[in-house]
C-alpha atoms as a PDB file:
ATOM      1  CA  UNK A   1      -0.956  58.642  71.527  1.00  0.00           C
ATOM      2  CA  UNK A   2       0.974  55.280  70.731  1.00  0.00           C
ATOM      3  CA  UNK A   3       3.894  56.757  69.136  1.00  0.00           C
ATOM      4  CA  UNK A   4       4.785  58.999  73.013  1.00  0.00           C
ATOM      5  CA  UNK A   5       4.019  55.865  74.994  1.00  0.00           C
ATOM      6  CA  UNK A   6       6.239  54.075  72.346  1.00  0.00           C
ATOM      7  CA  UNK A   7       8.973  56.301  73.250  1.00  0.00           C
ATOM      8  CA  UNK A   8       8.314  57.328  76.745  1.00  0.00           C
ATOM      9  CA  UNK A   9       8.563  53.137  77.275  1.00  0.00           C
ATOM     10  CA  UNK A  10      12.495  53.614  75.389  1.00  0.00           C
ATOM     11  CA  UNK A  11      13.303  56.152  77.440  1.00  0.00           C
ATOM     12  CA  UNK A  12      11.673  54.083  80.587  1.00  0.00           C
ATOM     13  CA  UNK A  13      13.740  51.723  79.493  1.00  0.00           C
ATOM     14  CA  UNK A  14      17.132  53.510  78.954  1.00  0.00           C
ATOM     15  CA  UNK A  15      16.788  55.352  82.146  1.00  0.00           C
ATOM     16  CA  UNK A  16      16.417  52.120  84.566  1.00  0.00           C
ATOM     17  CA  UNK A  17      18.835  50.171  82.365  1.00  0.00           C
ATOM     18  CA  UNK A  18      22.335  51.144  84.353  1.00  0.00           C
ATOM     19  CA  UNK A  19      20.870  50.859  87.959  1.00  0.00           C
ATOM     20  CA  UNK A  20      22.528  48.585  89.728  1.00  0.00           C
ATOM     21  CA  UNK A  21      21.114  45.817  92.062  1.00  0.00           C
ATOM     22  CA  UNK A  22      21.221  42.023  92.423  1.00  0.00           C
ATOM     23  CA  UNK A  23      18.217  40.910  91.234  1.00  0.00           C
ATOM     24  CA  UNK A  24      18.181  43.658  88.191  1.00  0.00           C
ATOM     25  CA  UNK A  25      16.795  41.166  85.411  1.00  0.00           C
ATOM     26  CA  UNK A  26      13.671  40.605  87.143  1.00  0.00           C
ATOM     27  CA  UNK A  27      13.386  43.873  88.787  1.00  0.00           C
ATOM     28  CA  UNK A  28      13.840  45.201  84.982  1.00  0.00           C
ATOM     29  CA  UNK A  29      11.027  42.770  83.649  1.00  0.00           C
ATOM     30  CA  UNK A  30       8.632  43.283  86.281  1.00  0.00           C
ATOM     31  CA  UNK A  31       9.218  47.247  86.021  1.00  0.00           C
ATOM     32  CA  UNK A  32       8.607  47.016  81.934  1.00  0.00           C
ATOM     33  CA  UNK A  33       5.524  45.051  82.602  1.00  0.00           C
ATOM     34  CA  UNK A  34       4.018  47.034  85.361  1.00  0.00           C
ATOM     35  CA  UNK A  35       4.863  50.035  82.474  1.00  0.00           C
ATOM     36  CA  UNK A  36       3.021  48.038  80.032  1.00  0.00           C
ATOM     37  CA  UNK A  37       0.438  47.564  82.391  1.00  0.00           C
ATOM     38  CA  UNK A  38      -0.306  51.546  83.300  1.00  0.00           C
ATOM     39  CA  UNK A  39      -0.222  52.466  79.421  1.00  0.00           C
ATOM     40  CA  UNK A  40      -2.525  49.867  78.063  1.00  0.00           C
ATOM     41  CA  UNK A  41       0.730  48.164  75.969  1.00  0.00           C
ATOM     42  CA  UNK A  42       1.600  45.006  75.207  1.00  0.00           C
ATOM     43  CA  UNK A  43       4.831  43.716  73.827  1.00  0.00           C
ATOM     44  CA  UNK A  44       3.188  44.082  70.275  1.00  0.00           C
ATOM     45  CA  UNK A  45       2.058  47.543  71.267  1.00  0.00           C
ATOM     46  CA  UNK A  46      -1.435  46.506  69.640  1.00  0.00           C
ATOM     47  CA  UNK A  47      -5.017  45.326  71.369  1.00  0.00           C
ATOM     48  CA  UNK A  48      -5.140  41.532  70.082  1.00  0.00           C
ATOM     49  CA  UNK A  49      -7.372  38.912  71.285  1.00  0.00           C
ATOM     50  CA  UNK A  50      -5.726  35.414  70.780  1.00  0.00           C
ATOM     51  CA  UNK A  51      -8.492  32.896  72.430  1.00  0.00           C
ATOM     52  CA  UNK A  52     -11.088  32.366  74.646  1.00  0.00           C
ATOM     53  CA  UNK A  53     -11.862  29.830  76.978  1.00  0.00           C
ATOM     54  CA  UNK A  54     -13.903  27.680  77.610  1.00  0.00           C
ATOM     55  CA  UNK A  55     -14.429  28.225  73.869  1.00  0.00           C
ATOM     56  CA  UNK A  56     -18.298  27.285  74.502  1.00  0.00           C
ATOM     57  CA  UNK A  57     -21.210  28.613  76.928  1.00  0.00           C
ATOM     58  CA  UNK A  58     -24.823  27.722  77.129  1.00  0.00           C
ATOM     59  CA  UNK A  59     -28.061  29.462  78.629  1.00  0.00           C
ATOM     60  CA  UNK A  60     -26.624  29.382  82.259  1.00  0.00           C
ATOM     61  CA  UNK A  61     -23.744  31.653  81.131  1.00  0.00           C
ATOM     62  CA  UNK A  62     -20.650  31.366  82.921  1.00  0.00           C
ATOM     63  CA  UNK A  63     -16.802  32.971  83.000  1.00  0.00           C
ATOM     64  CA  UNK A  64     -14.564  32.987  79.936  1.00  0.00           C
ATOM     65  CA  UNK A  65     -11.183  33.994  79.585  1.00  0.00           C
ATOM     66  CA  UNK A  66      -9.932  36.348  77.018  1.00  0.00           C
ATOM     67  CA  UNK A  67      -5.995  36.186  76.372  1.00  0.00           C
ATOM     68  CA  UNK A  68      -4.610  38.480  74.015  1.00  0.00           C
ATOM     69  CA  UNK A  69      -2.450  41.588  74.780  1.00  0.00           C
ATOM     70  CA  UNK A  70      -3.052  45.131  74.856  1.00  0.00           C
ATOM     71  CA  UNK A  71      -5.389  44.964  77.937  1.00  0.00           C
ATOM     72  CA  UNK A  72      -5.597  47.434  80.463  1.00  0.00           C
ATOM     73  CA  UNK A  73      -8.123  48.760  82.937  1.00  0.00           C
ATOM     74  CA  UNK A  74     -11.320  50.228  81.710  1.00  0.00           C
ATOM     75  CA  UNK A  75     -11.038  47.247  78.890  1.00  0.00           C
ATOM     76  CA  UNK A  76     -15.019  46.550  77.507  1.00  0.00           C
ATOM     77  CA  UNK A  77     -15.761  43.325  75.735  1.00  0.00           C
ATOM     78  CA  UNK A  78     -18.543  42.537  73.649  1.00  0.00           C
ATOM     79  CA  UNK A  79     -20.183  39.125  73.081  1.00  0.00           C
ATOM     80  CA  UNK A  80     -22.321  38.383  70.411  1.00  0.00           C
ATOM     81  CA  UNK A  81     -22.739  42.260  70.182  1.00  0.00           C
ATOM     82  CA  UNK A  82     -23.888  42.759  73.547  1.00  0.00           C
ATOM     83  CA  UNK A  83     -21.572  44.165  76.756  1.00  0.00           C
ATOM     84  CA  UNK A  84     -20.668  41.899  79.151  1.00  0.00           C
ATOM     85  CA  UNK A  85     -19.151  42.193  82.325  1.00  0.00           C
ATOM     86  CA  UNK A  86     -15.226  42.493  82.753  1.00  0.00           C
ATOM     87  CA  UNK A  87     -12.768  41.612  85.533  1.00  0.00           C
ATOM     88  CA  UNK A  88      -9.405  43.376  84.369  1.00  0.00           C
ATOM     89  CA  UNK A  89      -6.342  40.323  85.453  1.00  0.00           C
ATOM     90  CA  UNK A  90      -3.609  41.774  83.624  1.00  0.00           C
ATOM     91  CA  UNK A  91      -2.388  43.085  80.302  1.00  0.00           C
ATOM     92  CA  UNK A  92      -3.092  40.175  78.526  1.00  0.00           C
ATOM     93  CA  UNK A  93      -5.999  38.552  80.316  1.00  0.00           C
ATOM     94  CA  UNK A  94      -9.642  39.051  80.970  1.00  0.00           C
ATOM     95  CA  UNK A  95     -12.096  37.685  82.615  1.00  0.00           C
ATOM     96  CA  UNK A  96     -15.818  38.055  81.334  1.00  0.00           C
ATOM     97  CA  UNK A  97     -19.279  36.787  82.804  1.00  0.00           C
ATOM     98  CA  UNK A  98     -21.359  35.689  79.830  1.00  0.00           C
ATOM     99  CA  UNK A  99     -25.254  34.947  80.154  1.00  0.00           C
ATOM    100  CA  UNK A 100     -27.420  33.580  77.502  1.00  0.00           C
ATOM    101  CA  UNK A 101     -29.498  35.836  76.031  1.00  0.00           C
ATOM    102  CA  UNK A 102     -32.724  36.283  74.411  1.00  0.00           C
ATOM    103  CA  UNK A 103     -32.671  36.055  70.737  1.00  0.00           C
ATOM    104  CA  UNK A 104     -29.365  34.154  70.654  1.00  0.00           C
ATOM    105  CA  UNK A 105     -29.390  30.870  68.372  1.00  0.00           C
ATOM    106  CA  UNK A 106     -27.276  28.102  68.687  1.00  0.00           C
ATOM    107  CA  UNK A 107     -23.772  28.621  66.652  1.00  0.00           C
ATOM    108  CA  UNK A 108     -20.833  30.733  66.950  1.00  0.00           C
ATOM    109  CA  UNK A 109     -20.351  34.525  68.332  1.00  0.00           C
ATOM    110  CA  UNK A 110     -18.231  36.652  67.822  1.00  0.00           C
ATOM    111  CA  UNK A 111     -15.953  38.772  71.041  1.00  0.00           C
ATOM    112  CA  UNK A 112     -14.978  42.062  70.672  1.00  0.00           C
ATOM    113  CA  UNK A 113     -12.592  44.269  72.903  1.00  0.00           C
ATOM    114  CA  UNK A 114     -12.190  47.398  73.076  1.00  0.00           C
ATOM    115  CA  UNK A 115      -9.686  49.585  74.891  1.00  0.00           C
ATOM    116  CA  UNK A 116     -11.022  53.265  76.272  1.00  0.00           C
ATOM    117  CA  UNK A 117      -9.381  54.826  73.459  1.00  0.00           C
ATOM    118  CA  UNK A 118     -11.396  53.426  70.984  1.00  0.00           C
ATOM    119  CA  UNK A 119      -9.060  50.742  69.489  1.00  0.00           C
ATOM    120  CA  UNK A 120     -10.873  47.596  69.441  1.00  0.00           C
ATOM    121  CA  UNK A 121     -10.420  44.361  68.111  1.00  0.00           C
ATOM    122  CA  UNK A 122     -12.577  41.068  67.564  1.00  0.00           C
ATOM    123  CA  UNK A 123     -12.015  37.564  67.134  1.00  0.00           C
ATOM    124  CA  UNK A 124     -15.073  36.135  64.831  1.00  0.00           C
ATOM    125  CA  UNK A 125     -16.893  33.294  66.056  1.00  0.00           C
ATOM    126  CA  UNK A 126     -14.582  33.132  68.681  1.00  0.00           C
ATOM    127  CA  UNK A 127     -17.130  31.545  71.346  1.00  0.00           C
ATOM    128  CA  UNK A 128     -19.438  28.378  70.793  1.00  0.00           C
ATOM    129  CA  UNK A 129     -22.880  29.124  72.240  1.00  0.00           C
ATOM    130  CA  UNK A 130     -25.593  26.619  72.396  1.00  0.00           C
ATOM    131  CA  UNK A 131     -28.542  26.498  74.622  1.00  0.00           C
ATOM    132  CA  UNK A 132     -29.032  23.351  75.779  1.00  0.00           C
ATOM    133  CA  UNK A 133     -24.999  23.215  77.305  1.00  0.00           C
ATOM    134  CA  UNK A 134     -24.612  22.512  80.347  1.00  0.00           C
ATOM    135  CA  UNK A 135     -20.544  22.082  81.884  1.00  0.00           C
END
């Protein structure tokens, strides 16, 4: 539940806090982000999807980045309403292969993520597809 990773994170937090070591500040940030990382948080503590790009794909498919926050492994992502395949880079980046597919028109579609826990979130007409593009 969000509310126990919520506070397990404080009390993550508070614990590591007073160790001691020259290079604490980044040791700190990298620890809180590798934290984020394992419980599928992001600083917002919400799934968000902020842009994709390239924003446009043709036919011939190809690899689109989603940056957002609230990513973690076992992410799914939906284009157009159809799955696509996902290559988990970090909390708040994904990689997705997108083909062309039958009965798509030329226009906008929309992407939708969704974490295994059944939050999910979609940014409308968030990728340009058109059959006839080629990069």
């Amino acid at each position: 539940n969000l509310q126990e990773k919520k506070a397990e994170k404080i009390k993550y937090f508070q614990e590591n806090k007073n160790k001691k070591n020259h290079n604490n500040n980044f040791n700190e940030k990298n620890n809180l982000k590798n934290f984020d990382e394992k419980n599928n948080l992001n600083n917002n503590n919400f799934l968000e999807v902020k842009s994709v790009n390239p924003a446009i794909v043709g036919r011939g498919g190809g690899k689109v980045r989603v940056e957002g926050g609230g990513f973690g492994r076992g992410t799914g992502v939906r284009v157009g309403g159809e799955e696509v395949r996902v290559r988990y880079v970090d909390v708040e980046t994904l990689e997705v292969e997108v083909e062309g597919r039958e009965g798509w028109e030329d226009g906008y579609l929309s992407i939708e993520v969704r974490n295994p826990g059944g939050e999910t979130c979609t940014l409308d007409n968030g990728l340009m597809y058109f059959k006839e593009f080629s990069a």
